[in-house]
N, C-alpha and C. Protein backbone atom coordinates (compact mmCIF):
# COMPACT_ATOMS: atom_id res chain seq x y z
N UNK A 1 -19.35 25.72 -33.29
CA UNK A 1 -19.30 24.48 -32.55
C UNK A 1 -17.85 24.19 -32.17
N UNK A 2 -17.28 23.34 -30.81
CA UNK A 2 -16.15 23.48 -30.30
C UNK A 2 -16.28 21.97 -30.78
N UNK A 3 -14.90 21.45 -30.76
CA UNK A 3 -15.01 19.92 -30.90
C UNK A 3 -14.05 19.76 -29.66
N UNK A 4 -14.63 18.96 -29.11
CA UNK A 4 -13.55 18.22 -27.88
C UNK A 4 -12.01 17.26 -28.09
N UNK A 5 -11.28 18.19 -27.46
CA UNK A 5 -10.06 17.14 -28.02
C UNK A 5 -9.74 15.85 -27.11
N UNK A 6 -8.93 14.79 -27.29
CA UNK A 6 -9.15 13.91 -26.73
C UNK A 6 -8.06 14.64 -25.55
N UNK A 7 -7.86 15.27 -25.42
CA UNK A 7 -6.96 15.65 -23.87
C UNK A 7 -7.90 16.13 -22.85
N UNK A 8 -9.07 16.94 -23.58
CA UNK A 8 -9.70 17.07 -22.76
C UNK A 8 -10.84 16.12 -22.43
N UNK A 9 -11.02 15.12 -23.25
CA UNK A 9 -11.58 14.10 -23.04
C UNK A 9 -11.07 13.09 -21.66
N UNK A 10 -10.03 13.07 -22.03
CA UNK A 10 -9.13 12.33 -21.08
C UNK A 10 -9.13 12.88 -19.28
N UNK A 11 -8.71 14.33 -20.18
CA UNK A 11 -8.31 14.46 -18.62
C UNK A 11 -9.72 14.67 -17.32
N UNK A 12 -11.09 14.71 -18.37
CA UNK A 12 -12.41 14.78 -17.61
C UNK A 12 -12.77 13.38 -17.08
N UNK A 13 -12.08 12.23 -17.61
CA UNK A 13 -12.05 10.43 -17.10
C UNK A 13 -11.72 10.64 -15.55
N UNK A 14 -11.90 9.47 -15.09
CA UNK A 14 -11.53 9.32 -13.82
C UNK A 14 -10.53 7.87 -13.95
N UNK A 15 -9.44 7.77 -13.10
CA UNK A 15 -8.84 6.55 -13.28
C UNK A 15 -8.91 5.38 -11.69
N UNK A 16 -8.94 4.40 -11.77
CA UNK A 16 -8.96 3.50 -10.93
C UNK A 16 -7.65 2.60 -10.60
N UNK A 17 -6.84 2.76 -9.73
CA UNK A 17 -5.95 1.78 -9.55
C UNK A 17 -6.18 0.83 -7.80
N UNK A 18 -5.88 -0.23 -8.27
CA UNK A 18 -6.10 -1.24 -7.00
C UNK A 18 -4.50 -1.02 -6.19
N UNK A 19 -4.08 -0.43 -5.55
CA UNK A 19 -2.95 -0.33 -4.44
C UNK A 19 -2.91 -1.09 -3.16
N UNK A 20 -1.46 -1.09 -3.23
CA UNK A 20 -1.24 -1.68 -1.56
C UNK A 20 0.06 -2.25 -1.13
N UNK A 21 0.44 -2.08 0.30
CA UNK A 21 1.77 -2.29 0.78
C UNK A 21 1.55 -3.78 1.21
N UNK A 22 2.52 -4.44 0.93
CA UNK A 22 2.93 -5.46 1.51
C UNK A 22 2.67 -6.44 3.01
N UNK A 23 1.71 -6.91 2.98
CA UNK A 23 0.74 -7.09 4.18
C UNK A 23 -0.20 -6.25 5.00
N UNK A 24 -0.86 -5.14 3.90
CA UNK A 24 -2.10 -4.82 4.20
C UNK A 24 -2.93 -5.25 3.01
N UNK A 25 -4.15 -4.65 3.58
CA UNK A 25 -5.31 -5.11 2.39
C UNK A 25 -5.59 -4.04 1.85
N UNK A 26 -5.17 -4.59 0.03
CA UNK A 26 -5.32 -3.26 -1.20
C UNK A 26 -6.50 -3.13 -1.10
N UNK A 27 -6.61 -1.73 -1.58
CA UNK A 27 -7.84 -0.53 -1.93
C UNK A 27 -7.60 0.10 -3.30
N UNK A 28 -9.06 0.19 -3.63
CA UNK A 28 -9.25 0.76 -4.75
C UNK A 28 -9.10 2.63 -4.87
N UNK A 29 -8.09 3.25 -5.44
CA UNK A 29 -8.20 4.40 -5.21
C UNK A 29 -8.48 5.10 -6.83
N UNK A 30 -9.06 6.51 -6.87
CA UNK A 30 -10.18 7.37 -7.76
C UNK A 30 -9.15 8.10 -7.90
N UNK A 31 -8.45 8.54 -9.32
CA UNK A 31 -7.93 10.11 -9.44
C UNK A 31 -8.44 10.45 -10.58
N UNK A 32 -9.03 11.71 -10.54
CA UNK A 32 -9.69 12.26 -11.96
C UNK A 32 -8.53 12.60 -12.23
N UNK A 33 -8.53 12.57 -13.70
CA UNK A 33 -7.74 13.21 -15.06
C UNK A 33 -6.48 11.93 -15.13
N UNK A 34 -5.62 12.48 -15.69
CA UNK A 34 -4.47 11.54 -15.84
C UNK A 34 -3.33 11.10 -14.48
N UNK A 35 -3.53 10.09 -14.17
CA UNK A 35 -2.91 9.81 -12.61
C UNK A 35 -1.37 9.60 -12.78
N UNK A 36 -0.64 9.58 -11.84
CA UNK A 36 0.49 9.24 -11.66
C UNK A 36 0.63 8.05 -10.70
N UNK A 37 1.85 6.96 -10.74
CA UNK A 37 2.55 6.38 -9.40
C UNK A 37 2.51 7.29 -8.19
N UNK A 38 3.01 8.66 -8.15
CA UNK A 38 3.16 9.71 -7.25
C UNK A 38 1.48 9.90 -6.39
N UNK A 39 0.89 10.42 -7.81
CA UNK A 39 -0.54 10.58 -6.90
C UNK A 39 -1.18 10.08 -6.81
N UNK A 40 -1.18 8.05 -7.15
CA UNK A 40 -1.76 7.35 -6.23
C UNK A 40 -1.48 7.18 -4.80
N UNK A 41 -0.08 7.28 -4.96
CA UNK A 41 0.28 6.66 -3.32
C UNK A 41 0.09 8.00 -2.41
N UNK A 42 0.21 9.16 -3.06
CA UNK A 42 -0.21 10.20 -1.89
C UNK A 42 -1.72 10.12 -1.77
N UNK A 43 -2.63 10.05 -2.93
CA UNK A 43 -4.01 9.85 -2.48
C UNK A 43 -4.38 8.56 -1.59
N UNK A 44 -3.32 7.64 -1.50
CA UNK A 44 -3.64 6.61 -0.68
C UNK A 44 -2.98 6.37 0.77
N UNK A 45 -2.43 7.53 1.27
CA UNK A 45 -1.70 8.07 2.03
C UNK A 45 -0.64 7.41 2.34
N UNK A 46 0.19 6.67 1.42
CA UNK A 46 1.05 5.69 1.53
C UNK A 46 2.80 6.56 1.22
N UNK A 47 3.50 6.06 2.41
CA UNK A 47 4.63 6.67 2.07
C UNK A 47 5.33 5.82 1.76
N UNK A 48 6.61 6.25 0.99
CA UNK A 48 7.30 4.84 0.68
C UNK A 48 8.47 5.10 1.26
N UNK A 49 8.61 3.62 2.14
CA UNK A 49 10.54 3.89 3.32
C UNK A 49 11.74 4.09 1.80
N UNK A 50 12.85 4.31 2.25
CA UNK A 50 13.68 4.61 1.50
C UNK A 50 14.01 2.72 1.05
N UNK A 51 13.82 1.89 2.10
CA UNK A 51 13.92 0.83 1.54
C UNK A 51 13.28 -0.21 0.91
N UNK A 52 11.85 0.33 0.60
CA UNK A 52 11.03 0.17 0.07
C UNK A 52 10.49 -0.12 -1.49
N UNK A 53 10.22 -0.85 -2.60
CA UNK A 53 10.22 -0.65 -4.19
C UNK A 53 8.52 -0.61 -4.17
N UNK A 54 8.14 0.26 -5.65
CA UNK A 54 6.99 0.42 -6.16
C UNK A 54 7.28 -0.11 -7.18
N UNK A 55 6.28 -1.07 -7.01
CA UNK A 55 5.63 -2.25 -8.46
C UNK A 55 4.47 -1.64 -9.38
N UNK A 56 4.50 -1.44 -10.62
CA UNK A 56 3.34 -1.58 -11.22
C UNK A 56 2.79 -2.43 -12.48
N UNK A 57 2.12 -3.02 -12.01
CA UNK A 57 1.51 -4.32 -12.69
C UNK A 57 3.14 -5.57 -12.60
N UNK A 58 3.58 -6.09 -12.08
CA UNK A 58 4.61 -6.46 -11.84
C UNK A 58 5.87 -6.24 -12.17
N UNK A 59 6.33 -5.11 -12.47
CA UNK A 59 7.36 -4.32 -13.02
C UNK A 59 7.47 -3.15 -12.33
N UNK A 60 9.16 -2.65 -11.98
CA UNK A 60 9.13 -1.33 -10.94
C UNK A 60 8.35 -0.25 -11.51
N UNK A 61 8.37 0.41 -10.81
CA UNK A 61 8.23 1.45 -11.15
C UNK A 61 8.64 3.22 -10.44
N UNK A 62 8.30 4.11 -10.96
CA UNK A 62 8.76 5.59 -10.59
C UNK A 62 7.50 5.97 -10.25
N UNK A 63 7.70 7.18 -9.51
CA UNK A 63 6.96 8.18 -9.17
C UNK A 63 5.77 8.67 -10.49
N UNK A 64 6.56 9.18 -11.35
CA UNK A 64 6.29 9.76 -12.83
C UNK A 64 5.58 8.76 -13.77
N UNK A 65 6.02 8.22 -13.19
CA UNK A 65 5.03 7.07 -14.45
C UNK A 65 3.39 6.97 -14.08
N UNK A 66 2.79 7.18 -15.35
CA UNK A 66 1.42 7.22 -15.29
C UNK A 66 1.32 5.75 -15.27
N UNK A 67 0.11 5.71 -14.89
CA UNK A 67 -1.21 5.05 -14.46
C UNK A 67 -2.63 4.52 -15.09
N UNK A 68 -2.94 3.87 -15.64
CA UNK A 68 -4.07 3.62 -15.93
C UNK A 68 -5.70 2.82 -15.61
N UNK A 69 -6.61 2.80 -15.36
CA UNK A 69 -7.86 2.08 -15.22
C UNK A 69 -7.35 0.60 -15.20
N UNK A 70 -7.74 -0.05 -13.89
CA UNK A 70 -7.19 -1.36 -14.12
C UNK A 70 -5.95 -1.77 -13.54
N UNK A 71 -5.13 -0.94 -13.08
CA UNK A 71 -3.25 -1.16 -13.30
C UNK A 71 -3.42 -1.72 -11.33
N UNK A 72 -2.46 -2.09 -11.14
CA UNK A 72 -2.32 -2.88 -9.78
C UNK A 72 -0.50 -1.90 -9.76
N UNK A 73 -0.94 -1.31 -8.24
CA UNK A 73 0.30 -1.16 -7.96
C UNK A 73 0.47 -1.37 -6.44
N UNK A 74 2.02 -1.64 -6.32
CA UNK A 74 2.03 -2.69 -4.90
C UNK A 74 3.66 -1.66 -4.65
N UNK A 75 3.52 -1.90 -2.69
CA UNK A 75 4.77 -1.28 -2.23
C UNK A 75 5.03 -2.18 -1.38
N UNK A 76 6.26 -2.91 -1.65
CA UNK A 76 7.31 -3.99 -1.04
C UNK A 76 8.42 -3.69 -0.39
N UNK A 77 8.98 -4.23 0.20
CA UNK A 77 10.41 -4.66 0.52
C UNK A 77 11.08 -5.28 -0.35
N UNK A 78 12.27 -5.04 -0.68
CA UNK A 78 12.75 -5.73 -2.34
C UNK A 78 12.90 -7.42 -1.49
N UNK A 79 13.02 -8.02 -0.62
CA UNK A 79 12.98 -9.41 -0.48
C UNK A 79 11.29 -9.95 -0.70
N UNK A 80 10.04 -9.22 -0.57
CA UNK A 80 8.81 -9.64 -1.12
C UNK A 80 9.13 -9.27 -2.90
N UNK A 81 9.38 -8.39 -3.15
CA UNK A 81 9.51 -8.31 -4.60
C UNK A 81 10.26 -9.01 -5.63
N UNK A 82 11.36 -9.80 -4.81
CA UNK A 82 11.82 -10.67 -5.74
C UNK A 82 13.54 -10.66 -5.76
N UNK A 83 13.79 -9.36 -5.85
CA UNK A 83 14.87 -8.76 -6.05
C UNK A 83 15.95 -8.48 -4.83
């Protein structure tokens, strides 16, 4: 008998993040296994201008930084973001 480890548990999940740029209307986007900042916004065909910040859950964020079920990530202009 094999026992399943939780990596592979994990990485067979699917994750959900709610995205969106700065005066459009967010969408819910699907990445199986463990997601990134990176491969939401490419699965959501979103590029980001050089002058541009990525928020997640109201805090910047990177490319590299994972993602989880639930998480809200948003692409601003740093004068909508606060900063």
């Amino acid at each position: 008998m094999v026992k399943a480890t939780r990596r592979g548990a994990r990485a067979a999940q699917s994750t959900r993040v709610l995205v969106g740029r700065f005066g459009e209307e967010p969408r819910t986007i699907t990445i199986r296994g463990v997601a990134t900042v990176g491969a939401v916004l490419d699965a959501a065909e979103i590029e980001v201008e050089s002058a541009e910040h990525i928020w997640l859950n109201g805090a910047r964020a990177t490319n590299a930084m994972r993602v989880k079920t639930g998480d809200i990530l948003s692409v601003v202009l740093p004068r909508e973001g606060g900063q």
